[in-house]
N, C-alpha and C. Protein backbone atom coordinates (compact mmCIF):
# COMPACT_ATOMS: atom_id res chain seq x y z
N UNK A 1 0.81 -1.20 0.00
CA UNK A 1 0.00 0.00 0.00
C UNK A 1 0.85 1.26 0.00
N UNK A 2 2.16 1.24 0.55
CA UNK A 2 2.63 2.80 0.76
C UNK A 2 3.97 2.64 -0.33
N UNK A 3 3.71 1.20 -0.99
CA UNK A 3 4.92 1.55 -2.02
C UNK A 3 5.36 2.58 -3.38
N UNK A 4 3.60 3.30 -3.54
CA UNK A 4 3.95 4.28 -4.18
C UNK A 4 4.62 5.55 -3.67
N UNK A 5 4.84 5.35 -2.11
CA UNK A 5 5.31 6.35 -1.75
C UNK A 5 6.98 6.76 -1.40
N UNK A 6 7.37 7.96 -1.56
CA UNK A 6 9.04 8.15 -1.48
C UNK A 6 9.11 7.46 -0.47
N UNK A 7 10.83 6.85 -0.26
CA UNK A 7 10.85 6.33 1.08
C UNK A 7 10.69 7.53 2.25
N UNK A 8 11.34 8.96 2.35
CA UNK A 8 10.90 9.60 3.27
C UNK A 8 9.87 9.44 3.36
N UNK A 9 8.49 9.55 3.00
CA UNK A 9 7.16 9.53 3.16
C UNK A 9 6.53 7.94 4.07
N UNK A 10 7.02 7.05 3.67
CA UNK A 10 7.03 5.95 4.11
C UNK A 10 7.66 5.52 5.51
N UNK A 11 8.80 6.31 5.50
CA UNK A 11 8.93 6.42 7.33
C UNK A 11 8.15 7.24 7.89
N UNK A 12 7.51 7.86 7.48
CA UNK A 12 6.54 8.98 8.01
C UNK A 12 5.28 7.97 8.26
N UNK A 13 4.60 7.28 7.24
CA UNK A 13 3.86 6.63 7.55
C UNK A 13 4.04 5.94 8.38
N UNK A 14 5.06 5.21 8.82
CA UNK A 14 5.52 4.18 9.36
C UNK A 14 5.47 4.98 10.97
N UNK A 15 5.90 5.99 10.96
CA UNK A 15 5.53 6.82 12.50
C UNK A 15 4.15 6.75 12.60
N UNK A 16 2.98 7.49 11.82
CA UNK A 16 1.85 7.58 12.00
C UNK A 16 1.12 6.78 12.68
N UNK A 17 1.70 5.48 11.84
CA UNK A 17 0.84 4.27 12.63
C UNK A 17 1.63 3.86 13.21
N UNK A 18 2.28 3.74 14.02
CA UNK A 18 2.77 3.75 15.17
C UNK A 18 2.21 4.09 16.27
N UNK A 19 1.93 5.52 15.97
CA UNK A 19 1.59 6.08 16.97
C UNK A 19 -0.26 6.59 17.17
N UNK A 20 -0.86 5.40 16.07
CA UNK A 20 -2.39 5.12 16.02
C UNK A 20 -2.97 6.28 15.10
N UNK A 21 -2.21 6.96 14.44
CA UNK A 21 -2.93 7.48 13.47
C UNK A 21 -3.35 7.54 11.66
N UNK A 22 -4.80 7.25 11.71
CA UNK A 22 -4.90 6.35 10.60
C UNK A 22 -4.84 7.34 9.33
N UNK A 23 -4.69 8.57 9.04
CA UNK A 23 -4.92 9.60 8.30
C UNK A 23 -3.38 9.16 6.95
N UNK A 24 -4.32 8.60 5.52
CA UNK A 24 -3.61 8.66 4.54
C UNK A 24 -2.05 9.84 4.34
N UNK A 25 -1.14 9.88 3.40
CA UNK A 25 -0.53 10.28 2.90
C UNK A 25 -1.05 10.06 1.66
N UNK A 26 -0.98 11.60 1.37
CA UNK A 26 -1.32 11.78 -0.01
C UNK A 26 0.03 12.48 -1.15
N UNK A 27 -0.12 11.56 -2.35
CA UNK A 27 0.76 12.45 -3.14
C UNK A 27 0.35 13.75 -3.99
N UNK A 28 0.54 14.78 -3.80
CA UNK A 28 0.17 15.43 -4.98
C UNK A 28 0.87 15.86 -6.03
N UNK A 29 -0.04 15.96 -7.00
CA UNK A 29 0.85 16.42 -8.68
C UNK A 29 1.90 17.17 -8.53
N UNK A 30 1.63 18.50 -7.89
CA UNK A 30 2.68 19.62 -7.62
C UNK A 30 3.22 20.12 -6.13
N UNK A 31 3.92 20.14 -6.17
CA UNK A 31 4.53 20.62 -4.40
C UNK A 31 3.66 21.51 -3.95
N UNK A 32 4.04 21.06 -2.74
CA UNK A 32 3.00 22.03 -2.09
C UNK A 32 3.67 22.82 -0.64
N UNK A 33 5.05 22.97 -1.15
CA UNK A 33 6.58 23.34 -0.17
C UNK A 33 5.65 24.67 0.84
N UNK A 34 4.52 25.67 0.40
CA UNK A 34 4.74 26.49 1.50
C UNK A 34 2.71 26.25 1.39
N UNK A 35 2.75 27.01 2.98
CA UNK A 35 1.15 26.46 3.33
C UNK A 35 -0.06 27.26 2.27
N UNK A 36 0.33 28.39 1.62
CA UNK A 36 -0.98 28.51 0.76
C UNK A 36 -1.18 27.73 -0.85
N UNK A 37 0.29 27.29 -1.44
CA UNK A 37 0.04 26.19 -1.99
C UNK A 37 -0.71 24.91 -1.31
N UNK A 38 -0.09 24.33 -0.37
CA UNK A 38 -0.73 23.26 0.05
C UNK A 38 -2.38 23.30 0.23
N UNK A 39 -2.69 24.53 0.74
CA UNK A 39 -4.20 24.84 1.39
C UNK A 39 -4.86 25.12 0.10
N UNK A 40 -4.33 25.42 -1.58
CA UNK A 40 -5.21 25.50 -2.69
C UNK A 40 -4.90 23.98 -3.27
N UNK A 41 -3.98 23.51 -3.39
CA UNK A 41 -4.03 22.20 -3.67
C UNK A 41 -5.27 21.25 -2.77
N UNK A 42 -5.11 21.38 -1.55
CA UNK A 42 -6.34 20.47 -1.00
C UNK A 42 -7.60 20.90 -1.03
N UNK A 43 -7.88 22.10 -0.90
CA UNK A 43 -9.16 23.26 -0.50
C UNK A 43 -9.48 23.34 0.55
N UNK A 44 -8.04 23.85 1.76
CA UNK A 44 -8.47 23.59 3.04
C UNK A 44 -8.06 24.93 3.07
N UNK A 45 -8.75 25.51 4.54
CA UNK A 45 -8.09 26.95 4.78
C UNK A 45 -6.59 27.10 5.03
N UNK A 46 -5.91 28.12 4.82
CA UNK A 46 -4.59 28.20 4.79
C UNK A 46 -3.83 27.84 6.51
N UNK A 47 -5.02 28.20 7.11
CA UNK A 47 -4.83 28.32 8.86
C UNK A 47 -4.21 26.56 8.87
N UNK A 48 -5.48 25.53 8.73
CA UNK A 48 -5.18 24.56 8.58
C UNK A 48 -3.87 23.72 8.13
N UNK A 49 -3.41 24.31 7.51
CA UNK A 49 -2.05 23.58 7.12
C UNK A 49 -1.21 23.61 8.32
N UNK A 50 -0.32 22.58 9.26
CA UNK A 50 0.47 22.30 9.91
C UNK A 50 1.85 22.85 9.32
N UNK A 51 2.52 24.00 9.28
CA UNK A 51 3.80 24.03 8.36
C UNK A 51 5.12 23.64 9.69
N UNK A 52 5.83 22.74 9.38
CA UNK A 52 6.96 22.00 10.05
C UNK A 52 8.16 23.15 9.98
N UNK A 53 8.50 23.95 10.72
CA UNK A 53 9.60 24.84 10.90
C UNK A 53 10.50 24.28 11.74
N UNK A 54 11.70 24.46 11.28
CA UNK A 54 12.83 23.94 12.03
C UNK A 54 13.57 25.02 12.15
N UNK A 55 14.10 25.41 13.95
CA UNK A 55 14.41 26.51 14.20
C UNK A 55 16.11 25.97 15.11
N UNK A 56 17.10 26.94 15.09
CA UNK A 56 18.11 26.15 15.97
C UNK A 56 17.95 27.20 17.32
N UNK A 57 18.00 26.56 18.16
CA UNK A 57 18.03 27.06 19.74
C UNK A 57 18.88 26.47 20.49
N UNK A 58 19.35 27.43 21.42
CA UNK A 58 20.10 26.83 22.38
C UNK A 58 21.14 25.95 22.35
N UNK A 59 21.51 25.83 20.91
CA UNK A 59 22.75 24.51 20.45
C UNK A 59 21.88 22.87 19.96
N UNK A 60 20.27 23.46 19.54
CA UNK A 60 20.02 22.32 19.31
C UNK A 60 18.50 22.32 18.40
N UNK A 61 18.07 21.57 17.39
CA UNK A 61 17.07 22.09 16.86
C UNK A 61 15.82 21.98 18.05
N UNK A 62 14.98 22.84 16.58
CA UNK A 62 13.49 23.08 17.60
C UNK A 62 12.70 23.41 16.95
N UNK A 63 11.81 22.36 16.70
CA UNK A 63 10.45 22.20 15.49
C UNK A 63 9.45 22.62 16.27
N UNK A 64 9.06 23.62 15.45
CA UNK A 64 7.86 24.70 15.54
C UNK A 64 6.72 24.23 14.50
N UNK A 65 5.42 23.67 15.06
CA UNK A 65 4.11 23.37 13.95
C UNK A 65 3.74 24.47 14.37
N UNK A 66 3.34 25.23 13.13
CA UNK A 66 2.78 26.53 13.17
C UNK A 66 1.73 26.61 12.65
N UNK A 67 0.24 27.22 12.30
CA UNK A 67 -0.98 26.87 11.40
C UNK A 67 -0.07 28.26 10.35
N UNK A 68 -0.18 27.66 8.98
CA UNK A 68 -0.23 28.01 8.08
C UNK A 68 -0.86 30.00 7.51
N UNK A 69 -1.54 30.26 8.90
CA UNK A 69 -1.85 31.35 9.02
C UNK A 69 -0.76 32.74 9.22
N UNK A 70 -0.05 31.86 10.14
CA UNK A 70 0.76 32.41 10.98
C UNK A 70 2.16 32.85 10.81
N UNK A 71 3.13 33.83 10.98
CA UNK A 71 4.58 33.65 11.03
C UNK A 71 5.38 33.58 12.58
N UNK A 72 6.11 32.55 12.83
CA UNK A 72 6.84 32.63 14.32
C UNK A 72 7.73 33.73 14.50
N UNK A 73 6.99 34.66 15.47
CA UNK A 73 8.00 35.70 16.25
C UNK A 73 9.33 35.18 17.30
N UNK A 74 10.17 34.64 16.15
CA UNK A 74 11.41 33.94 17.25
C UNK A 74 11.82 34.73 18.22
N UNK A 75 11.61 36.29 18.74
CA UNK A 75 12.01 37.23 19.73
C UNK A 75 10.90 36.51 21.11
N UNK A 76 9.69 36.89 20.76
CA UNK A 76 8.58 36.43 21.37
C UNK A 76 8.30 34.94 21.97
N UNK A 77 8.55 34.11 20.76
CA UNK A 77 8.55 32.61 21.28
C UNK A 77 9.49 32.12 22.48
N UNK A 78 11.17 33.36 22.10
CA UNK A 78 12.21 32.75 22.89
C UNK A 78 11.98 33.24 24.47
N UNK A 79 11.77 34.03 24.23
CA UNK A 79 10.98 34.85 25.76
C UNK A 79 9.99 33.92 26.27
N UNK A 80 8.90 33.61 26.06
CA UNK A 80 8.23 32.74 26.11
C UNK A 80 8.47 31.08 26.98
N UNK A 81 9.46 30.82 25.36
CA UNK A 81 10.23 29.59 26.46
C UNK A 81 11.22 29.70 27.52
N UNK A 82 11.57 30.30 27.55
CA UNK A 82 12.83 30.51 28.13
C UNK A 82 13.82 30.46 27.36
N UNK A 83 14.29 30.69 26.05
CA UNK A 83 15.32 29.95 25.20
C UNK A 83 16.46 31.88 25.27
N UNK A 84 17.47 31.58 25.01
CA UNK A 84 18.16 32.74 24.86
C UNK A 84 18.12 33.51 23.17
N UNK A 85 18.14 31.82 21.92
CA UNK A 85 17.87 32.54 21.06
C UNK A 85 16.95 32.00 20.68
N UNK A 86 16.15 31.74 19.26
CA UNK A 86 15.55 31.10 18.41
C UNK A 86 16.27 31.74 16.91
N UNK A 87 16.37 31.02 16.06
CA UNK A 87 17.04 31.73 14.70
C UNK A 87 16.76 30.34 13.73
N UNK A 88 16.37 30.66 12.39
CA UNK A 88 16.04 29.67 11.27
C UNK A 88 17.30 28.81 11.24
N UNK A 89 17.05 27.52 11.36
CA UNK A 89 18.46 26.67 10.92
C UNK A 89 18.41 26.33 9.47
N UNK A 90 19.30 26.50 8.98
CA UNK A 90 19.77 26.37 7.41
C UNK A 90 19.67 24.71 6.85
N UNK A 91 19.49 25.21 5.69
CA UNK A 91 19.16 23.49 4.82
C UNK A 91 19.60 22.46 5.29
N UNK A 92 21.12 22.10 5.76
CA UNK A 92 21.36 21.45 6.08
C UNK A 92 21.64 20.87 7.99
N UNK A 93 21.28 21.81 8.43
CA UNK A 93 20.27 21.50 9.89
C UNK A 93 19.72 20.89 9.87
N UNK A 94 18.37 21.39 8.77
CA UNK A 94 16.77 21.39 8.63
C UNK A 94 16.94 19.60 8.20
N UNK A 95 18.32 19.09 7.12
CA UNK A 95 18.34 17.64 6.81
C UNK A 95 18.89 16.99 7.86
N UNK A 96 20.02 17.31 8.62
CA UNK A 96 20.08 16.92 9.44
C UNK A 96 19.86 16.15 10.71
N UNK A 97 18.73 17.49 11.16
CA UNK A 97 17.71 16.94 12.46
C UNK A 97 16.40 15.83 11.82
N UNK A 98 15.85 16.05 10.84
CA UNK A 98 14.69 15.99 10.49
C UNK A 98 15.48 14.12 9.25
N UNK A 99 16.00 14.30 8.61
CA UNK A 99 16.46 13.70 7.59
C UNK A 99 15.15 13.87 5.93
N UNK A 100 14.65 15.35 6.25
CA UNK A 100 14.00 15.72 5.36
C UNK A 100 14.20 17.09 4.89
N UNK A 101 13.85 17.42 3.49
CA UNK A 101 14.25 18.92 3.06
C UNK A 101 13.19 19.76 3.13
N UNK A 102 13.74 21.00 3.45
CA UNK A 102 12.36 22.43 3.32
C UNK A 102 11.59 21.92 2.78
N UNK A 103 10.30 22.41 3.15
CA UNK A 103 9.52 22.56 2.06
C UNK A 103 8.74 20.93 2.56
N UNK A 104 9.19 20.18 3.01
CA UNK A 104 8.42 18.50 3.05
C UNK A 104 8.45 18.16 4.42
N UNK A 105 9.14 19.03 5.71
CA UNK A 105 9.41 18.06 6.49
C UNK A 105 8.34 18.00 7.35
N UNK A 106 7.87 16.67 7.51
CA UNK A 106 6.70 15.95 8.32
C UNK A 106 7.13 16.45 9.78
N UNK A 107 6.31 16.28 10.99
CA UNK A 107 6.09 16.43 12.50
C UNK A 107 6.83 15.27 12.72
N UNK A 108 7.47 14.00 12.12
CA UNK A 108 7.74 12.67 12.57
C UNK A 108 8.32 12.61 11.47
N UNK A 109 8.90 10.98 11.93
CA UNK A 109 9.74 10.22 10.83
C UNK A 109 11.06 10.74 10.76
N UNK A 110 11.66 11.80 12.15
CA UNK A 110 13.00 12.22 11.58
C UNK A 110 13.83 10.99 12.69
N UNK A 111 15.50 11.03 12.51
CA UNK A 111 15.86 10.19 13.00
C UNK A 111 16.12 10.12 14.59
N UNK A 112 15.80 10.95 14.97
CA UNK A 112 15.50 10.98 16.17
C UNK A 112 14.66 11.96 17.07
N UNK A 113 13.81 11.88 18.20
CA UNK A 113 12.54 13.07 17.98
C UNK A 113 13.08 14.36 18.43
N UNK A 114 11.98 15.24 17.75
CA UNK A 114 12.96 16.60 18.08
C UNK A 114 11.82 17.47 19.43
N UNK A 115 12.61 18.64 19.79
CA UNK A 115 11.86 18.96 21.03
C UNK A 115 11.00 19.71 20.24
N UNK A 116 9.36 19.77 20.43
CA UNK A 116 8.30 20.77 19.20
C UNK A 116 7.46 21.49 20.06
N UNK A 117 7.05 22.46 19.77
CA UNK A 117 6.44 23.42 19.83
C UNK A 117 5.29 23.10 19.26
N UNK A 118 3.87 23.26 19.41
CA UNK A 118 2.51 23.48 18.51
C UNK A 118 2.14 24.64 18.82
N UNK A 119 1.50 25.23 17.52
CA UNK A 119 0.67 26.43 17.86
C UNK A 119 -0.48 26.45 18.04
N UNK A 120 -0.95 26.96 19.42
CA UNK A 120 -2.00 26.69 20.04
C UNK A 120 -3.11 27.14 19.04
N UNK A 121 -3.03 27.84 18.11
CA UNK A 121 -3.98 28.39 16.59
C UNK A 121 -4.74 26.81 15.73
N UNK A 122 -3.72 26.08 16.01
CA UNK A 122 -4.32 24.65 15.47
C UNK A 122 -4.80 23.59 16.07
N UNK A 123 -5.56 24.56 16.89
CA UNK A 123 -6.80 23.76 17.81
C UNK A 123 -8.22 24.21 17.37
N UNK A 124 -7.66 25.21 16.67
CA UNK A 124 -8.94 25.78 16.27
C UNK A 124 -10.14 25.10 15.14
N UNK A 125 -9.40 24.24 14.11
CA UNK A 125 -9.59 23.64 12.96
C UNK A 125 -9.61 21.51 13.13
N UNK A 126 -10.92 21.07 13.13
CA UNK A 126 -10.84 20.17 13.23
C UNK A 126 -9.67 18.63 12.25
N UNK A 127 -9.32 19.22 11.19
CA UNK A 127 -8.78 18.83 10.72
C UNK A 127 -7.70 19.35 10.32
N UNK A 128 -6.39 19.13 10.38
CA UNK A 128 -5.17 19.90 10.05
C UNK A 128 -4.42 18.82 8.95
N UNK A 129 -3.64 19.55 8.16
CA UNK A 129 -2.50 18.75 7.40
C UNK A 129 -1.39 19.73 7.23
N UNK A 130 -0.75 18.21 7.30
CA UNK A 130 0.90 18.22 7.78
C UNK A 130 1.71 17.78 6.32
N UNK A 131 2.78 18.29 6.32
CA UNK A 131 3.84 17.73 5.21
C UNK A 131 4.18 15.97 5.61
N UNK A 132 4.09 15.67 4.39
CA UNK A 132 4.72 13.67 4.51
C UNK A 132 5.86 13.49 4.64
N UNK A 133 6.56 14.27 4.41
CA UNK A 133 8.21 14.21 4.38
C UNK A 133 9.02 14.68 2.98
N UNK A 134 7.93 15.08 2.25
CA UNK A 134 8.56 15.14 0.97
C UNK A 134 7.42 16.66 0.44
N UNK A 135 7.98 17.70 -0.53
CA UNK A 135 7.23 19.02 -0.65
C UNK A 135 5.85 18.29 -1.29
N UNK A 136 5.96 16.96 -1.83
CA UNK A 136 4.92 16.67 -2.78
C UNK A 136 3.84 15.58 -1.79
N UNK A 137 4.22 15.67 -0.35
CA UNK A 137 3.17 14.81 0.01
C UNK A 137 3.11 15.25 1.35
N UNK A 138 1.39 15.08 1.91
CA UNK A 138 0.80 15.85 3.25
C UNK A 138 -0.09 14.98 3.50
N UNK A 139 -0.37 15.07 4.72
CA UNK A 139 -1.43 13.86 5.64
C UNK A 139 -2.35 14.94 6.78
N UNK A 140 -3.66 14.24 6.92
CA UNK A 140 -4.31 14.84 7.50
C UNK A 140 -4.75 14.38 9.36
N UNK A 141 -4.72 14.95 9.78
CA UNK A 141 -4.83 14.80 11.46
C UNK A 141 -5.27 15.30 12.49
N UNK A 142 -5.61 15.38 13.20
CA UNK A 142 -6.00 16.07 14.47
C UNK A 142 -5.29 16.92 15.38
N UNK A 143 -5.58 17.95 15.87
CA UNK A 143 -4.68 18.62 16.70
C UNK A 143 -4.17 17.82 17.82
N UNK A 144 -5.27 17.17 18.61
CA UNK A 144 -5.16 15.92 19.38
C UNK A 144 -3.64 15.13 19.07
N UNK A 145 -3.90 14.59 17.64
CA UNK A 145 -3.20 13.46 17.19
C UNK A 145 -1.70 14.43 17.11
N UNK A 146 -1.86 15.44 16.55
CA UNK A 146 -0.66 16.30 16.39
C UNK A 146 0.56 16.45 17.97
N UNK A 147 -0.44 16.49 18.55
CA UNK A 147 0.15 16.86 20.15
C UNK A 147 0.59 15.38 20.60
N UNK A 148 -0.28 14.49 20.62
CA UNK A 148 0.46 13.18 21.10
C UNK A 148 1.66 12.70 20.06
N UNK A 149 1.60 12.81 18.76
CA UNK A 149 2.50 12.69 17.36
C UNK A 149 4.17 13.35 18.00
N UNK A 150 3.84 14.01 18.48
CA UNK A 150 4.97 15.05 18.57
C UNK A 150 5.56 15.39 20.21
N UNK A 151 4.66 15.03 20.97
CA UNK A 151 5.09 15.12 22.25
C UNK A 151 5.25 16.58 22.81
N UNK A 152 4.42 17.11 22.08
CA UNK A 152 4.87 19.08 21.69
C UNK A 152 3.79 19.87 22.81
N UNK A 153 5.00 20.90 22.62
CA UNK A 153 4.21 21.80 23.72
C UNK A 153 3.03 22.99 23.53
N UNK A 154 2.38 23.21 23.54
CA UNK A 154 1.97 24.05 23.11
C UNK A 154 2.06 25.55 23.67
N UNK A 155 2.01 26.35 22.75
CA UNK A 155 2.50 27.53 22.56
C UNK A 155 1.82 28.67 21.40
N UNK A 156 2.08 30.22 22.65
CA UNK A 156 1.29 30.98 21.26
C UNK A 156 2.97 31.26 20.26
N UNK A 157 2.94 31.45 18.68
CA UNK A 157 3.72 31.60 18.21
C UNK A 157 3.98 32.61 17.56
N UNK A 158 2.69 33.30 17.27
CA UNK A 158 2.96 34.71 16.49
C UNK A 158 3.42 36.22 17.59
């Protein structure tokens, strides 16, 4: 069943159900790397989209699910957590931590889990989607499922 899918996508699945969530991976025709592509590709509101940010803090990454609405105030967030900085980690961070590129990286499936953040904004929307691991594939889930998925804290982010 998931052999049409990239292998990143397929460890992704392979987390999902793992961790009891039954919500397909879907491929689509065209990438869907930032959340208002993704949200006209599916016809979901833009809020809805889960976008996977990978941020470096403190000497270590730090995945931020943000709703698709939103941009993370890394001044604000770091205050917030307590962190001294927050700052975008570069491509090869982002492959690094995650073992996925901009633009695709899933809440899961990286090689080891990272510390996450949710934005408390994607509680609002009964259904959310997330990147599969790849810009061309996204899965749909629960905020619920998102928070147990990820072990994440929640947080305001803008």
């Amino acid at each position: 069943m998931t052999a049409h899918l990239p292998a990143r996508s397929r460890l992704v699945h392979d987390s999902l159900r793992a961790a009891g969530i039954t919500g397909d991976i879907v491929v689509l025709p065209d990438a869907a790397s930032t959340a208002p592509l993704a949200a006209a590709a599916l016809g979901v509101e833009v809020g809805a989209i889960a976008n996977s940010l990978v941020f470096w803090s403190d000497g270590e990454p730090l995945l931020v699910m943000t709703s698709g609405a939103h941009r993370v105030d890394t001044h604000a967030l770091a205050e917030r957590l307590g962190r001294e900085k927050i700052q975008r980690a570069t491509p090869e961070q982002v492959r690094e931590a995650t073992g996925q590129a901009i633009g695709g990286v899933a809440p899961t499936g990286h090689p080891s889990p990272l510390t996450t953040i949710v934005d408390e904004e994607l509680a609002n929307y009964p259904e959310i989607w997330a990147a599969g691991g790849t810009p061309h594939t996204v899965f749909p889930m629960t905020y619920e499922e998102l928070l147990r998925l990820t072990g994440g804290t929640v947080a305001k982010v803008d």
